[in-house]
Protein backbone atom coordinates (compact mmCIF):
# COMPACT_ATOMS: atom_id res chain seq x y z
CA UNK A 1 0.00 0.00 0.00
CA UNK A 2 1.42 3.85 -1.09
CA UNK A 3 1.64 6.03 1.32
CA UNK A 4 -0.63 8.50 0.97
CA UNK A 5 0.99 11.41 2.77
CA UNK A 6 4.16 10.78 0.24
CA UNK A 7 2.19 10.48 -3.00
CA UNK A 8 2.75 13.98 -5.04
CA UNK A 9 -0.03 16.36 -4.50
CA UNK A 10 -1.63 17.25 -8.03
CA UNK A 11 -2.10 21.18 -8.72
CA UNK A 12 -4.62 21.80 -11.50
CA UNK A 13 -3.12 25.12 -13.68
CA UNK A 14 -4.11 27.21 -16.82
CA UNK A 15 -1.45 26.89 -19.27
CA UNK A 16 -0.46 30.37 -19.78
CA UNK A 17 3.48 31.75 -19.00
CA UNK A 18 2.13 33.24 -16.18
CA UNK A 19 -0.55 30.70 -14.68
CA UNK A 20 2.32 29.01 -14.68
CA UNK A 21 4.35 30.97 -12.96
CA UNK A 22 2.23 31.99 -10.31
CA UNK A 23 0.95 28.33 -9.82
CA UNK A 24 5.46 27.26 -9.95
CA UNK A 25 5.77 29.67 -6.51
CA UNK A 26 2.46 27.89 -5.16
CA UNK A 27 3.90 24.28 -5.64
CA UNK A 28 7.34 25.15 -3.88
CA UNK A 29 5.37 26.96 -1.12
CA UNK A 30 2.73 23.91 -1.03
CA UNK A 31 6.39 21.52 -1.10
CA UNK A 32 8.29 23.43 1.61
CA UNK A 33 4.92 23.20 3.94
CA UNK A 34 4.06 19.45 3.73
CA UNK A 35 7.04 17.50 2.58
CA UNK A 36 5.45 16.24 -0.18
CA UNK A 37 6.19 16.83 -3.95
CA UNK A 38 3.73 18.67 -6.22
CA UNK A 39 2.91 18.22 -9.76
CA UNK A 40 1.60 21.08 -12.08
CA UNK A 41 -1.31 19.35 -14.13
CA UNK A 42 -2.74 21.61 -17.13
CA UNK A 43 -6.08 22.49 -18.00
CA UNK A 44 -7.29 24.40 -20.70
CA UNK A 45 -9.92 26.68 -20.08
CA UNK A 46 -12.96 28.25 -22.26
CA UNK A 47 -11.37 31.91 -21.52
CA UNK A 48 -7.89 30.23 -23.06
CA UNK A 49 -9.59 28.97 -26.26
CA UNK A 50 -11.78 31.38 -27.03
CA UNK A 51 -11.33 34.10 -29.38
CA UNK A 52 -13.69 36.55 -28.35
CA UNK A 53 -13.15 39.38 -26.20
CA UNK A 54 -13.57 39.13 -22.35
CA UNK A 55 -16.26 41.58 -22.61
CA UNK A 56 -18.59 38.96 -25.13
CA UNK A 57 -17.87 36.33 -23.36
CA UNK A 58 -18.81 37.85 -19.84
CA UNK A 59 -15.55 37.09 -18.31
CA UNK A 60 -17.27 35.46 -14.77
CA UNK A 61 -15.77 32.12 -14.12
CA UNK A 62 -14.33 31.52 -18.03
CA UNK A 63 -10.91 31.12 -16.84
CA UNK A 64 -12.25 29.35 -13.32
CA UNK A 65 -14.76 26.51 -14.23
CA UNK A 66 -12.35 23.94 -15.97
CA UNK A 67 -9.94 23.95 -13.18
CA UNK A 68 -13.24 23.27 -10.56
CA UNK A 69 -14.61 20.09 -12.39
CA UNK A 70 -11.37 18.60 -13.01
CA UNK A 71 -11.40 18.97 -8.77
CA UNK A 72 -14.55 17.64 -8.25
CA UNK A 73 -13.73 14.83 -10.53
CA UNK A 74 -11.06 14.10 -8.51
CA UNK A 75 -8.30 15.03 -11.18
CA UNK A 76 -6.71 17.82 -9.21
CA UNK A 77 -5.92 17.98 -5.40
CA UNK A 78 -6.09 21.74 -5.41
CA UNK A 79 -5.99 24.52 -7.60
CA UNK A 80 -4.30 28.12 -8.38
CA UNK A 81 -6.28 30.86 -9.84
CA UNK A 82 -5.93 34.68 -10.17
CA UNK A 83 -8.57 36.00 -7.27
CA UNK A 84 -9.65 38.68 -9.68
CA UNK A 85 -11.08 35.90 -12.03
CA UNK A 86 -12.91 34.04 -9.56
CA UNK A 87 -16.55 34.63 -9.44
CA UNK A 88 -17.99 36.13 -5.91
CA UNK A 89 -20.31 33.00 -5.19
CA UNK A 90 -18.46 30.11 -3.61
CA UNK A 91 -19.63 26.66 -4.38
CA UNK A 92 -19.95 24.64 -1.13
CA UNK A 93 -17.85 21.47 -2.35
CA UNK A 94 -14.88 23.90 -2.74
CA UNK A 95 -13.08 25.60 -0.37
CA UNK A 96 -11.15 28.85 -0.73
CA UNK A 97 -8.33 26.84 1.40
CA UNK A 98 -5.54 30.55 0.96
CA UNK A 99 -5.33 33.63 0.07
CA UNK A 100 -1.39 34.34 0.21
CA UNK A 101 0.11 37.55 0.48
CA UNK A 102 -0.78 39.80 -2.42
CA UNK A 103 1.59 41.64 -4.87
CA UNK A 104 1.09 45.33 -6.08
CA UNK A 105 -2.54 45.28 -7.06
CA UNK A 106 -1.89 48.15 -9.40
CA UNK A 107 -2.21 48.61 -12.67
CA UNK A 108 1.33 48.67 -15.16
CA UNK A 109 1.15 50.74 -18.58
CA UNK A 110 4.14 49.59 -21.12
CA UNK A 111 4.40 52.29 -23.27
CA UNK A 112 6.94 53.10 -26.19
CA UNK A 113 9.55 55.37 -25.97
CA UNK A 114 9.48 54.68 -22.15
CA UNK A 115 6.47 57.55 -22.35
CA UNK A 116 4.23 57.70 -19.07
CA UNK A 117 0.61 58.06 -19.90
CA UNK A 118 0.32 61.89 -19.30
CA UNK A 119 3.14 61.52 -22.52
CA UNK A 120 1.41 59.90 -24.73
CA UNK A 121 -0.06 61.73 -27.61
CA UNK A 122 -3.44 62.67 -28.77
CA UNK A 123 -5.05 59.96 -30.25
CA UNK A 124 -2.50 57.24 -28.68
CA UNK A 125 -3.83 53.83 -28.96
CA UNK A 126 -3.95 52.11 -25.78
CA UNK A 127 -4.69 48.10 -25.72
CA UNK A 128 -6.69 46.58 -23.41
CA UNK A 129 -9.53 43.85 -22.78
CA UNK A 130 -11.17 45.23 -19.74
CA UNK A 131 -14.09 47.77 -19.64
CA UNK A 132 -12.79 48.53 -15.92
CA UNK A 133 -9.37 50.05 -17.90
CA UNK A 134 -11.67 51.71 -20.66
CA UNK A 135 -13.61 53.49 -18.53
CA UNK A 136 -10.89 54.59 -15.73
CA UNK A 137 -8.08 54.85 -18.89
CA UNK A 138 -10.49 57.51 -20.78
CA UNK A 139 -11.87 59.81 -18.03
CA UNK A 140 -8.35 60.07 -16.88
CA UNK A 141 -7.46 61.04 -20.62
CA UNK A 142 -10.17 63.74 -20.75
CA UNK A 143 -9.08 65.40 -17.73
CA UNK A 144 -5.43 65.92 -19.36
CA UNK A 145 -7.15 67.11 -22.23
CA UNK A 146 -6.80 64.62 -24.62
CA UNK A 147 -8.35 61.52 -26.61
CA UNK A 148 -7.11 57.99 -26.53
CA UNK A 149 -8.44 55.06 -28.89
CA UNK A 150 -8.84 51.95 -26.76
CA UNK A 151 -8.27 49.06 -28.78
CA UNK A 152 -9.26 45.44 -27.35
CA UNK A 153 -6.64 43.34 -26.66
CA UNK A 154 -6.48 39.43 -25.69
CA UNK A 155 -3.43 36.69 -25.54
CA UNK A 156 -0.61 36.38 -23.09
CA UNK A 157 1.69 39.18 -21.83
CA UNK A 158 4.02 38.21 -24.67
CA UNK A 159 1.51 38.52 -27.28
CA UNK A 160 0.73 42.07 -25.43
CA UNK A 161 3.48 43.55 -25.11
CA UNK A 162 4.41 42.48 -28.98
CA UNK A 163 1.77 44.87 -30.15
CA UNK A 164 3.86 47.77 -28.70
CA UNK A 165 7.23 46.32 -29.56
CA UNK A 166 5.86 45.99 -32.91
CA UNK A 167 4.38 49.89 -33.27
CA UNK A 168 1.08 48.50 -33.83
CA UNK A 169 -0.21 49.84 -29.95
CA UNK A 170 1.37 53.13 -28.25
CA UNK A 171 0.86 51.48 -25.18
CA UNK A 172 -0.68 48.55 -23.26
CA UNK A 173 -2.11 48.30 -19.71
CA UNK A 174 -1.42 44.83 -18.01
CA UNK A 175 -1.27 44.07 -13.75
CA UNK A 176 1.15 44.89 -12.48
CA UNK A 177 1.57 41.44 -10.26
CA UNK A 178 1.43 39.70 -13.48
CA UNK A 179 4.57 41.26 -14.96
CA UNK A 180 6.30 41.05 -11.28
CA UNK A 181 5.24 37.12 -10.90
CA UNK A 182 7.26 36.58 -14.24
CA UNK A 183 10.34 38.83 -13.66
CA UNK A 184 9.20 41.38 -16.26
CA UNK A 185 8.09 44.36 -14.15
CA UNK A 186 10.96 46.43 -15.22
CA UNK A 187 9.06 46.68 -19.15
CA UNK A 188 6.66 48.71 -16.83
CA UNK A 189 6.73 52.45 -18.60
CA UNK A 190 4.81 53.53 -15.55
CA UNK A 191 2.75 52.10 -12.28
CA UNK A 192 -0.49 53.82 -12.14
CA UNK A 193 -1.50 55.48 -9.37
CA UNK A 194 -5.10 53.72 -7.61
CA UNK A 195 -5.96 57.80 -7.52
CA UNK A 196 -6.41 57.84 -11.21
CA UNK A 197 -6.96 54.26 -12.04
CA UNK A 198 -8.15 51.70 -9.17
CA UNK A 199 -7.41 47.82 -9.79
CA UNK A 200 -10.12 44.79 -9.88
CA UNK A 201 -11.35 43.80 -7.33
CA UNK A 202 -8.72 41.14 -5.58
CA UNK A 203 -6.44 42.14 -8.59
CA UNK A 204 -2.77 41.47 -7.20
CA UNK A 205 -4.09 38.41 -4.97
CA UNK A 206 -4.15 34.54 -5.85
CA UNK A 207 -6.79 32.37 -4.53
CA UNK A 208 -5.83 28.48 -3.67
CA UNK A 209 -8.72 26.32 -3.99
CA UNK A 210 -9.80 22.15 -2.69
CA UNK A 211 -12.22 20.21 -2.33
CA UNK A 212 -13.86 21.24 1.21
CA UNK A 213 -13.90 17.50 2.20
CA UNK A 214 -10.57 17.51 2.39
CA UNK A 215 -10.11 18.77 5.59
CA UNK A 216 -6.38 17.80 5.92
CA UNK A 217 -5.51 19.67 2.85
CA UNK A 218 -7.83 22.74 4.04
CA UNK A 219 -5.68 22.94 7.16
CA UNK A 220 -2.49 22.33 5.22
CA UNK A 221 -3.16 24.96 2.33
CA UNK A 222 -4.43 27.36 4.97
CA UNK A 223 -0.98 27.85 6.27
CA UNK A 224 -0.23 29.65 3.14
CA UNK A 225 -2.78 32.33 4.02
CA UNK A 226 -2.65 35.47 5.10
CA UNK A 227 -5.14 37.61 7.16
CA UNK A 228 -4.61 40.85 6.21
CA UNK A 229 -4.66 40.20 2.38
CA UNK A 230 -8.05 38.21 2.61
CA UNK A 231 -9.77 40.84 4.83
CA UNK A 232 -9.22 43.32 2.13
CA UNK A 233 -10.16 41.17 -1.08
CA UNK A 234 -13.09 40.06 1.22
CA UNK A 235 -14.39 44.12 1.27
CA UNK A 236 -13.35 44.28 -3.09
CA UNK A 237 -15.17 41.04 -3.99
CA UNK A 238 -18.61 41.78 -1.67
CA UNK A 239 -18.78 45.27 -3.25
CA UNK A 240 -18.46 43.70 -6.39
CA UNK A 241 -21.18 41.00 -5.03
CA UNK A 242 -23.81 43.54 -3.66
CA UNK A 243 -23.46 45.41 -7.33
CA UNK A 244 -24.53 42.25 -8.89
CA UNK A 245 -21.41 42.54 -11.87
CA UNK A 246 -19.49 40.01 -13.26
CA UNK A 247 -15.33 40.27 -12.97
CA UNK A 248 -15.78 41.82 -16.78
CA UNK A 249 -17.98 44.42 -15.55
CA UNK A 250 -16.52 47.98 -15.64
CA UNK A 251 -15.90 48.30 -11.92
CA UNK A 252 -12.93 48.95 -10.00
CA UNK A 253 -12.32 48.30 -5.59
CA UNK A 254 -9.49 48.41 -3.41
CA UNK A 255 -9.46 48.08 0.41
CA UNK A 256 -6.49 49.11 2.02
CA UNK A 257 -5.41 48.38 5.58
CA UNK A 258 -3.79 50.82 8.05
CA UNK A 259 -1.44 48.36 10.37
CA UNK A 260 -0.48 50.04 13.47
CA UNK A 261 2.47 48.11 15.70
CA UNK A 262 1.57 44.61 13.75
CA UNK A 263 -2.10 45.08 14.21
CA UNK A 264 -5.07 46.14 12.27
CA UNK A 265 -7.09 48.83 12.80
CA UNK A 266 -8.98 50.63 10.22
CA UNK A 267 -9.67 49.62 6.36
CA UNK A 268 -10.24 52.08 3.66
CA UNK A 269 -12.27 50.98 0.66
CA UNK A 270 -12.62 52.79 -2.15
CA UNK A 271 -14.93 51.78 -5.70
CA UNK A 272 -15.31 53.03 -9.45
CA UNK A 273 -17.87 52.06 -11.74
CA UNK A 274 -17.69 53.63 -14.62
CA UNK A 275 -19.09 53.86 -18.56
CA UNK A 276 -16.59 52.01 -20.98
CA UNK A 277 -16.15 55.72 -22.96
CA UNK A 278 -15.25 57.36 -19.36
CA UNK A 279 -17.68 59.82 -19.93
CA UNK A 280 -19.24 59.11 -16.54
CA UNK A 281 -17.77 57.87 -13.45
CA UNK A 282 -19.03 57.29 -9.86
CA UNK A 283 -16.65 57.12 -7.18
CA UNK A 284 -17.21 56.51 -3.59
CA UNK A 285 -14.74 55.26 -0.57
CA UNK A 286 -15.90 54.10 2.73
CA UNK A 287 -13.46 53.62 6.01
CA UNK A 288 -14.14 51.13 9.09
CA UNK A 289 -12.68 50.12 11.89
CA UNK A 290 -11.46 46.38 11.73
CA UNK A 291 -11.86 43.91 14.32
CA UNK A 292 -8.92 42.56 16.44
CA UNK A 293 -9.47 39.16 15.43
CA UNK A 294 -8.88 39.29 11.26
CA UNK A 295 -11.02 35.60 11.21
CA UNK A 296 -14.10 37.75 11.61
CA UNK A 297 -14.87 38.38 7.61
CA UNK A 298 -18.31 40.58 8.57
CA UNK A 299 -16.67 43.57 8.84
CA UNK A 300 -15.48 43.94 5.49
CA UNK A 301 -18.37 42.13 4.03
CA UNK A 302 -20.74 44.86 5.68
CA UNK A 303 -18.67 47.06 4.14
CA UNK A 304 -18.06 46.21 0.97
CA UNK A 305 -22.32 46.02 0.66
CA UNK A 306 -22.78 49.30 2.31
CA UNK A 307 -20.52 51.12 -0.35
CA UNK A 308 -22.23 49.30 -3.24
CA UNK A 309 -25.60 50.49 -1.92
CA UNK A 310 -23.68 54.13 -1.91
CA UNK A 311 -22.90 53.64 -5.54
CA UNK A 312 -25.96 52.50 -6.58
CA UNK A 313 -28.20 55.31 -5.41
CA UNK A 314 -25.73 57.17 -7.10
CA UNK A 315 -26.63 55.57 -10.51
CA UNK A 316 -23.93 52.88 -10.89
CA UNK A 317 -26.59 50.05 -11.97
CA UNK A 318 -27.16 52.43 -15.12
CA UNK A 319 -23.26 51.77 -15.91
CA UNK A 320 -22.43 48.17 -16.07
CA UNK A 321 -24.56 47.50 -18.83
CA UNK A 322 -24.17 43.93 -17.67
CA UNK A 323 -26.03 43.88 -14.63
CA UNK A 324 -27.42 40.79 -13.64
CA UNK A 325 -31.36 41.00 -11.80
């Protein structure tokens, strides 16, 4: 008989440079913690194959649902996705096991000519596949005084980043944890400031998921996570619940934490919904006081709804064109 606790642990990945990556520093983390080794196993998912833009094809879960049957079937142990592509209901089979520290959650413009965006010219053509971008990218544009063409991009960073190095694009916008998780951050014309263009919700942040039966590997995994990040992503992703939008709706949320002598006290959450043409924006923040204890999730859940019910009264349902009642 095998020995179970010896037998490598399988990790269910997308197939991408960077799913790979990301799910690479996962395994050695997963390896260090339990003794045991860890093979990458890869899945293809509908947001890989298809051709369409994220907008068309509603972006909630595309990249997410492959990787979940193949653990339910039992193909996977556990699995490594982006948070900012998992959709805000949980299935109760699954459990969110870690949330590991996150990496910059801002946004990362690659540019030619090393140009910042206030640089670029009138006109510039700007690549990207997200609405959240298009709105936040264009507003920011008109208040310089200036027009940019957004032009819908898909593919890897590679692919990406070619359409600048190629002239075709003046400039694309990617994450910025994306570029840092492959050791490309320094093609990064400029970091933009959450002031002028706020991230996705959980953007920066992976999510490590099992099979909730699995209590062993629950408790295991859950060594990888880490408070702080999860009480923050908790407040992004239940604003982005309470609106009722999909992770390729046009809005925007980031919670950040004041720490004061290693413990948390306050949490400052601010959201953007916005029209893809930037023409209208609203804009809200919200800050709380955070419990001692981190394991309590209802603060930031009460205040990630309460600052969606802001925005809506405010006329963000009228903006997300893809509102789901």
């Amino acid at each position: 008989m095998t020995d179970s606790t010896m037998s490598p642990l399988r990790l269910g990945t997308r197939r991408s440079t960077l799913a790979m990556a990301q799910s690479g520093q996962v395994a050695e983390a997963v390896r260090d913690l339990t003794g045991r080794p860890v093979e990458l196993v890869e899945i293809t998912t509908y947001g890989d194959t298809s051709r369409e833009h994220l907008a068309q094809i509603g972006g909630t879960g595309v990249f997410v649902s492959a990787l979940r049957d193949a653990l339910l079937a039992g193909e996977i142990d556990f699995a490594v996705h982006s948070l900012k592509d998992l959709p805000t209901a949980q299935p109760a089979e699954l459990a969110l096991a870690a949330i590991p520290v996150r990496v910059d959650p801002r946004d990362a413009l690659i540019a030619r000519d090393g140009l910042t965006f206030e640089e670029l010219p009138d006109g510039a053509r700007v690549g990207t596949g997200s609405p959240r971008r298009m709105a936040q990218l264009n507003a920011w544009a008109r208040t310089l005084g200036k027009r940019i063409e957004i032009v819908p991009v898909r593919g890897n960073v590679d692919t990406r980043i070619g359409f600048v190095r190629k002239g075709e694009l003046d400039a694309v916008v990617l994450a910025a944890a994306g570029l840092t998780r492959i050791g490309r951050i320094d093609e990064a014309t400029q970091l933009l400031s959450p002031d002028v263009v706020l991230p996705a919700p959980g953007q920066g942040a992976l999510a490590i998921e099992c099979v909730a039966a699995d209590a062993h590997l629950v408790a295991a995994l859950g060594e990888l996570d880490d408070p702080v990040t999860r009480a923050a992503v908790t407040a992004e992703r239940s604003l982005l619940a309470a609106l009722e939008a999909g992770c390729s709706a046009p809005v925007a949320a980031l919670a950040d934490l004041q720490v004061d002598e290693q413990a948390v006290t306050e949490m400052h959450l601010r959201g953007v919904v916005g029209t893809p043409d930037g023409s209208t924006l609203v804009q809200l923040s919200t800050t709380g006081h955070v419990p001692a204890s981190l394991d309590d999730e209802s603060v930031p859940l009460r205040m990630g709804r309460e600052l969606a019910v802001e925005m809506l009264a405010k006329g963000a349902a009228g903006l997300m064109g893809e509102r789901a009642l």
